[in-house]
N, C-alpha and C. Protein backbone atom coordinates (compact mmCIF):
# COMPACT_ATOMS: atom_id res chain seq x y z
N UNK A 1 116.23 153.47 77.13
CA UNK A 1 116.61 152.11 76.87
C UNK A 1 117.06 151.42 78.14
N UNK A 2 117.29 150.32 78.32
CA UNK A 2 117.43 149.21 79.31
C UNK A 2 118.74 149.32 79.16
N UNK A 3 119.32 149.34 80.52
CA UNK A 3 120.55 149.37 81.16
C UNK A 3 121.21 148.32 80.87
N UNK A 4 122.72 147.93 80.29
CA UNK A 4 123.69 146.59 80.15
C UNK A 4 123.69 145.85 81.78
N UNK A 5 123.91 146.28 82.37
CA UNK A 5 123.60 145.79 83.83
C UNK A 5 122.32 145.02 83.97
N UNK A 6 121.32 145.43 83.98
CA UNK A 6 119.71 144.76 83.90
C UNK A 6 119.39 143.90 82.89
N UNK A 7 120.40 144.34 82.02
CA UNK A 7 119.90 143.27 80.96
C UNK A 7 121.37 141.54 81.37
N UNK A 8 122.16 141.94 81.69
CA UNK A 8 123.29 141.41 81.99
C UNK A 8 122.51 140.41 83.40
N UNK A 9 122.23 141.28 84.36
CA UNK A 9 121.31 140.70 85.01
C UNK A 9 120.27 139.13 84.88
N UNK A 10 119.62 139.85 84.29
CA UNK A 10 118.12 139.20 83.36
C UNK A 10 119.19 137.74 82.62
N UNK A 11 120.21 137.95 82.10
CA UNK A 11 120.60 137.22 81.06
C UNK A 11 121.06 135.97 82.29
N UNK A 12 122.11 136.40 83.30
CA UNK A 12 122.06 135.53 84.71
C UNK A 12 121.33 134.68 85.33
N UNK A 13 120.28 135.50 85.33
CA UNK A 13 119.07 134.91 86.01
C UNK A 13 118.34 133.75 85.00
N UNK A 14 118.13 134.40 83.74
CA UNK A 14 117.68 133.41 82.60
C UNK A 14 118.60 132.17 82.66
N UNK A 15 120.05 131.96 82.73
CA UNK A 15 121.07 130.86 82.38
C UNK A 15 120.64 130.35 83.44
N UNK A 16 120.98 130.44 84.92
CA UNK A 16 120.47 129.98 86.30
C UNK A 16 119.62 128.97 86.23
N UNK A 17 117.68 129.67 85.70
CA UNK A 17 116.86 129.01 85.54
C UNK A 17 116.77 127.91 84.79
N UNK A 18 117.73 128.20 83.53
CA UNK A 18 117.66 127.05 82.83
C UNK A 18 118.48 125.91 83.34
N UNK A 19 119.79 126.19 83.77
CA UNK A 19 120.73 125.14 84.78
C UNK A 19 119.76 124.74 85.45
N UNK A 20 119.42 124.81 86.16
CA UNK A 20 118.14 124.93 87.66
C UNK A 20 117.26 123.44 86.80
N UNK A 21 116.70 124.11 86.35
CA UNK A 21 115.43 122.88 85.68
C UNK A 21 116.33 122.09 84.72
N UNK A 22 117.52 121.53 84.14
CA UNK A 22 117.93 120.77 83.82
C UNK A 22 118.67 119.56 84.19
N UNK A 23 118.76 120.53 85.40
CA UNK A 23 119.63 119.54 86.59
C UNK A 23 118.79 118.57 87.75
N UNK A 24 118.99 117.49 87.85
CA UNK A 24 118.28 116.79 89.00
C UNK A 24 119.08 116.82 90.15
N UNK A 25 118.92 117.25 91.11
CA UNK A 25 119.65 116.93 92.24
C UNK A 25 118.91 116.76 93.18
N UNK A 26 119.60 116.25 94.65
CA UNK A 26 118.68 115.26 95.60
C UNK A 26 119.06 116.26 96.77
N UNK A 27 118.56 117.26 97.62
CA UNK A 27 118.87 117.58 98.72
C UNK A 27 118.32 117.57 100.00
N UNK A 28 118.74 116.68 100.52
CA UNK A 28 117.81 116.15 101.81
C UNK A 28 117.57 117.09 102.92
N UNK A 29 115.94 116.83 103.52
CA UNK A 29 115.53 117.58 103.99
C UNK A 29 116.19 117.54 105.43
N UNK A 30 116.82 116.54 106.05
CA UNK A 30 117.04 115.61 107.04
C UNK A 30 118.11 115.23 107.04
N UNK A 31 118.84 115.76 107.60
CA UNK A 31 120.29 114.65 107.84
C UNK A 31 120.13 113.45 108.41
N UNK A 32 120.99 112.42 108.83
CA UNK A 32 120.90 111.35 108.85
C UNK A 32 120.47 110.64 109.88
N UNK A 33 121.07 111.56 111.24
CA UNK A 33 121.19 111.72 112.49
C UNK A 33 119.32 111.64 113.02
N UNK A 34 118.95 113.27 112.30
CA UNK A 34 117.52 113.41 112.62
C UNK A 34 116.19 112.15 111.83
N UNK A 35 116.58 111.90 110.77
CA UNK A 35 115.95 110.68 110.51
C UNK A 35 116.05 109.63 111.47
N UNK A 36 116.85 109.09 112.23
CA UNK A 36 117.33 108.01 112.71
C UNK A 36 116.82 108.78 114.03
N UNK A 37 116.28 109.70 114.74
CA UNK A 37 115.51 110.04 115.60
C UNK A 37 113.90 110.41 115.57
N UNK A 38 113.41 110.09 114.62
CA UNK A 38 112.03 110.40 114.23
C UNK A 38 111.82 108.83 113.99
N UNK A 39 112.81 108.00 113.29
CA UNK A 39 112.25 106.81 113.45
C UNK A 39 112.36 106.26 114.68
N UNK A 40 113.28 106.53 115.50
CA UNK A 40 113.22 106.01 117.19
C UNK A 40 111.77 106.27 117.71
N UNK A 41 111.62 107.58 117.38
CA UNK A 41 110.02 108.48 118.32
C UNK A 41 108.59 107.49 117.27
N UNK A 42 109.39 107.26 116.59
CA UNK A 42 107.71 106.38 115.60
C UNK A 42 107.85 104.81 116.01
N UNK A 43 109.31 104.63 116.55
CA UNK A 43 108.83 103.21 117.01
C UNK A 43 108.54 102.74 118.69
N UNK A 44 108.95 104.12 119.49
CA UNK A 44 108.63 104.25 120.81
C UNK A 44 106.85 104.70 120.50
N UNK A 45 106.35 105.24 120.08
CA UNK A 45 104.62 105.56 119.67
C UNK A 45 103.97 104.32 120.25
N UNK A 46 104.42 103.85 118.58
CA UNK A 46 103.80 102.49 118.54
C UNK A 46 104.24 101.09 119.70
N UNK A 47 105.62 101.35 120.78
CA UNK A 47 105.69 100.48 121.87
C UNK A 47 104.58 100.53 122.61
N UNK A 48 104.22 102.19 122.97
CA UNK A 48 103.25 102.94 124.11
C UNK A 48 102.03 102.30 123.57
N UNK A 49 102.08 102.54 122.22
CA UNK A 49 100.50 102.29 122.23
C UNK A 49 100.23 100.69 122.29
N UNK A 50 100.74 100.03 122.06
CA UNK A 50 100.83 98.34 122.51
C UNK A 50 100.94 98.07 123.75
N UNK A 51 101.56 98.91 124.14
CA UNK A 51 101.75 98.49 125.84
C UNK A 51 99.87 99.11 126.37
N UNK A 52 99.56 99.93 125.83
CA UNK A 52 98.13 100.49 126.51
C UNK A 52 97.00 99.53 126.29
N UNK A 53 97.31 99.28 124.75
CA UNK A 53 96.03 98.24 124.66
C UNK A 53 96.12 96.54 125.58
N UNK A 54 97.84 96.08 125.71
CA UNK A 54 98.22 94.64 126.48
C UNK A 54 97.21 95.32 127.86
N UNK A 55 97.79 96.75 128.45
CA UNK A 55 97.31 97.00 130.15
C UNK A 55 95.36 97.44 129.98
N UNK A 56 95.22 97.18 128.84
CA UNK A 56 93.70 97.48 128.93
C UNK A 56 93.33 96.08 128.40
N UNK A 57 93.66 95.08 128.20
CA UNK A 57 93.20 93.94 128.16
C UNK A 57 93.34 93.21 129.27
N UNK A 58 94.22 93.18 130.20
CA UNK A 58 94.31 92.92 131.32
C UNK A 58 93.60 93.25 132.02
N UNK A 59 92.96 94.31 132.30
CA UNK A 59 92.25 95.23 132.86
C UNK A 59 90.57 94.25 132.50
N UNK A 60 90.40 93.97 131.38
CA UNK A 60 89.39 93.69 131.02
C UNK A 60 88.94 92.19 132.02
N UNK A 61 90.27 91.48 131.84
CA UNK A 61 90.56 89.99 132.15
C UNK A 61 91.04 89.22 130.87
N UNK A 62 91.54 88.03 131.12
CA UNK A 62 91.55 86.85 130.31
C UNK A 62 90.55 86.62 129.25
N UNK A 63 89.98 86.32 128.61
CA UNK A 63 88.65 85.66 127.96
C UNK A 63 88.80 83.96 127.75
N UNK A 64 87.71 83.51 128.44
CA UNK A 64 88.06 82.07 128.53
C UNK A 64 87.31 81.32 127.27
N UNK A 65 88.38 80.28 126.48
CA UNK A 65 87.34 79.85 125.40
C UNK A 65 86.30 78.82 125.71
N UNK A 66 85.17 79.41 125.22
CA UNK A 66 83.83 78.56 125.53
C UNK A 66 83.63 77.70 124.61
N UNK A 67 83.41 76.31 125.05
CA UNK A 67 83.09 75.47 123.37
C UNK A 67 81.06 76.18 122.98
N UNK A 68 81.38 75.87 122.29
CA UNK A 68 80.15 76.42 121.38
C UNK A 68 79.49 75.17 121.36
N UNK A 69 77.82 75.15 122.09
CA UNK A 69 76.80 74.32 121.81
C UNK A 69 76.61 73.86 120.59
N UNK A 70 75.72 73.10 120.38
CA UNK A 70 75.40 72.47 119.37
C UNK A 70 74.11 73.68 118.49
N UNK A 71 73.80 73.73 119.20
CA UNK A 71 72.70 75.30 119.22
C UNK A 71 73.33 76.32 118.05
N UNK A 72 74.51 76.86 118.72
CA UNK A 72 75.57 78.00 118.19
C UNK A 72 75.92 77.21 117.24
N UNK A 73 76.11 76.20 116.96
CA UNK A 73 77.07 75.67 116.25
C UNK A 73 76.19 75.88 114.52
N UNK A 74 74.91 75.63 115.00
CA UNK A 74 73.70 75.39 113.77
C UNK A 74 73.54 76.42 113.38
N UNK A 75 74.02 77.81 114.61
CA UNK A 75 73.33 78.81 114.03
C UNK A 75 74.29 79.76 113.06
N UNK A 76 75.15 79.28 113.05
CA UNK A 76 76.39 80.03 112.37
C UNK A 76 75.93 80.03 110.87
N UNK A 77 76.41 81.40 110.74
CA UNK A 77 76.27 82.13 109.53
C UNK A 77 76.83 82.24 108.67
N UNK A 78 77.44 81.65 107.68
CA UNK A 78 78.59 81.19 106.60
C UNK A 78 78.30 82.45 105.54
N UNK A 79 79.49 83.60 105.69
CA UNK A 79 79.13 84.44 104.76
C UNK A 79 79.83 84.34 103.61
N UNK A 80 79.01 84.59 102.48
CA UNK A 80 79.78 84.65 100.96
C UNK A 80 79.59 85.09 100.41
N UNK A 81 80.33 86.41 99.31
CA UNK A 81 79.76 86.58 98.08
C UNK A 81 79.49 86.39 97.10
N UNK A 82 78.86 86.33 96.44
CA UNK A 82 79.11 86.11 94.50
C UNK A 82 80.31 87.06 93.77
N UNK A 83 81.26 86.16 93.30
CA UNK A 83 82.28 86.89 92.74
C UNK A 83 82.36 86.76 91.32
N UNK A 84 82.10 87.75 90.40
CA UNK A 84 82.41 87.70 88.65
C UNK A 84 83.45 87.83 88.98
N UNK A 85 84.07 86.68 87.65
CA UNK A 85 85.32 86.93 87.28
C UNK A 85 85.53 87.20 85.80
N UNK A 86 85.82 88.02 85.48
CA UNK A 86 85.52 88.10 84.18
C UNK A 86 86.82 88.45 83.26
N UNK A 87 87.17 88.60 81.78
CA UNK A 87 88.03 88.89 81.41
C UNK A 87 87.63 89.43 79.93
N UNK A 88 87.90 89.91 78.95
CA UNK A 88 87.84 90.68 77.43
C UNK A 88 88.75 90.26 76.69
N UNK A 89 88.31 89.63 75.86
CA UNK A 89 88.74 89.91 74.64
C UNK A 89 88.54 89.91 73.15
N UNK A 90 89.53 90.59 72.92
CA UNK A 90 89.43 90.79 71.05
C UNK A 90 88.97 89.70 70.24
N UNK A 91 88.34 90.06 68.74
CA UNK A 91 87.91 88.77 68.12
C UNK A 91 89.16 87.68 68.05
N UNK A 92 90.22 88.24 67.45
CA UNK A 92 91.28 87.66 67.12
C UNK A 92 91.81 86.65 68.37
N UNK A 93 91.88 86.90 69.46
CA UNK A 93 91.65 86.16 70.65
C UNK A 93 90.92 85.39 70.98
N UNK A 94 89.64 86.02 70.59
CA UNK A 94 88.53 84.80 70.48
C UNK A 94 88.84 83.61 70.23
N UNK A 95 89.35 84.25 68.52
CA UNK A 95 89.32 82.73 67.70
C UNK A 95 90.58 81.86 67.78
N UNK A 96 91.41 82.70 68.70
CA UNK A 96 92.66 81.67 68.79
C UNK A 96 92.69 80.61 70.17
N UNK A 97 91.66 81.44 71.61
CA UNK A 97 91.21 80.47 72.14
C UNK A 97 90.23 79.82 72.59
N UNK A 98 89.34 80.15 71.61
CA UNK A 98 88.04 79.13 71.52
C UNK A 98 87.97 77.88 72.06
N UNK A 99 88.74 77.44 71.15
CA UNK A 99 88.22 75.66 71.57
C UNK A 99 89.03 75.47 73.26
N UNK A 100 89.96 76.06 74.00
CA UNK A 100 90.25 76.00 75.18
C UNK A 100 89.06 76.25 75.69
N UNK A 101 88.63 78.02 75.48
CA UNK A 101 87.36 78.04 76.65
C UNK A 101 86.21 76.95 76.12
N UNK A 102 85.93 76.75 75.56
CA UNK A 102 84.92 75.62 75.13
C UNK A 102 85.21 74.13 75.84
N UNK A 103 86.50 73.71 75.78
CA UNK A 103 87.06 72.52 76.93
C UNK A 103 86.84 73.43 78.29
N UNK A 104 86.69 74.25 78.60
CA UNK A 104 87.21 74.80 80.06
C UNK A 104 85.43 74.73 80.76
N UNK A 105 84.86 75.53 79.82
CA UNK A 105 83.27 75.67 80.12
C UNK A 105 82.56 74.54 80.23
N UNK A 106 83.12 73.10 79.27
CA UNK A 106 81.80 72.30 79.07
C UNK A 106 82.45 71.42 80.65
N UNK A 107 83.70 71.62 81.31
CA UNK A 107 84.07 70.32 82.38
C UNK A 107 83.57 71.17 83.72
N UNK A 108 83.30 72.36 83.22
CA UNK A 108 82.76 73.15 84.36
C UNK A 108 81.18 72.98 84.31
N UNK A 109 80.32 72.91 83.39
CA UNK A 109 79.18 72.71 83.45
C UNK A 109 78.60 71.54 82.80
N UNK A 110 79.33 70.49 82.58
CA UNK A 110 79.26 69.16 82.64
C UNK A 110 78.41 68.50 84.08
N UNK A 111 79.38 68.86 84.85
CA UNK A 111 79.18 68.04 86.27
C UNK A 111 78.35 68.94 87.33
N UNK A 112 77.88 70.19 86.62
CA UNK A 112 76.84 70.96 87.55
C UNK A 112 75.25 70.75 86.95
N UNK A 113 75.40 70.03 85.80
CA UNK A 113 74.38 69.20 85.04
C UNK A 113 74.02 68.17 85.33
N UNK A 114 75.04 67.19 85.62
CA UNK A 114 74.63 65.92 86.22
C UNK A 114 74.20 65.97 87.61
N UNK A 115 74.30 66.88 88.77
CA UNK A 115 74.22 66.73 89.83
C UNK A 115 72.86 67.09 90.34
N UNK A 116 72.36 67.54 88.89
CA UNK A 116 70.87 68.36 88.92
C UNK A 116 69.83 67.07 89.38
C-alpha cells in the first residue's frame, strides 16, 4: 500500500495546483529600472537610424522641385479603384427601411440619369 507521507505529499501538491490556477497574479518579468533601459536602447536605435538615413540624404544632395511641363502634367495617371460598399440585411430590416433606401437610391440615380 501507498505510504501516508506520499499520499500526504500528493494531497500538497494537489491543494498547491489548485491555489496555483485559481489565483491571478501579475509577476513581472522586468523591474522597473530595466524596462526604463530597453526603452532608452529602443529610442537611441531609432535616433541612429534617422540620423543614417538624414547623412545619406545629404550625401545624395538636396532634390530641387521641378515644375512639371504641361506634357507631365497631361500625362498623369489618376489612380482609382472601384469600391463596393455593401451592407445585409434581415427581412424584418428590410421592411422597416425600405422606403429610406428607396429615397436614398432614387437621389442617387436620379441625377446619374439625367446627365446621360
Amino acid at each position: 500500500m501507498v505510504s501516508r507521507k506520499a499520499v500526504a505529499v500528493l494531497l500538497m501538491v494537489h491543494v498547491a495546483v489548485m491555489l496555483a490556477s485559481q489565483t491571478e497574479a501579475f509577476v513581472p518579468i522586468f523591474t522597473h529600472s530595466e524596462l526604463q533601459r530597453i526603452r532608452e536602447k529602443e529610442r537611441n536605435k531609432g535616433q541612429k537610424k534617422s540620423l543614417i538615413v538624414q547623412q545619406r540624404s545629404e550625401e545624395v544632395g538636396p532634390l530641387d522641385p521641378v515644375e512639371p511641363t504641361e506634357e507631365e502634367e497631361n500625362e498623369v495617371i489618376k489612380l482609382t479603384a472601384p469600391v463596393a460598399i455593401g451592407t445585409r440585411m434581415n427581412s424584418r430590416q428590410l421592411e422597416k427601411y425600405r422606403a429610406a433606401l428607396e429615397g436614398l437610391l432614387s437621389e442617387v440615380l436620379l441625377p446619374a440619369r439625367n446627365d446621360k
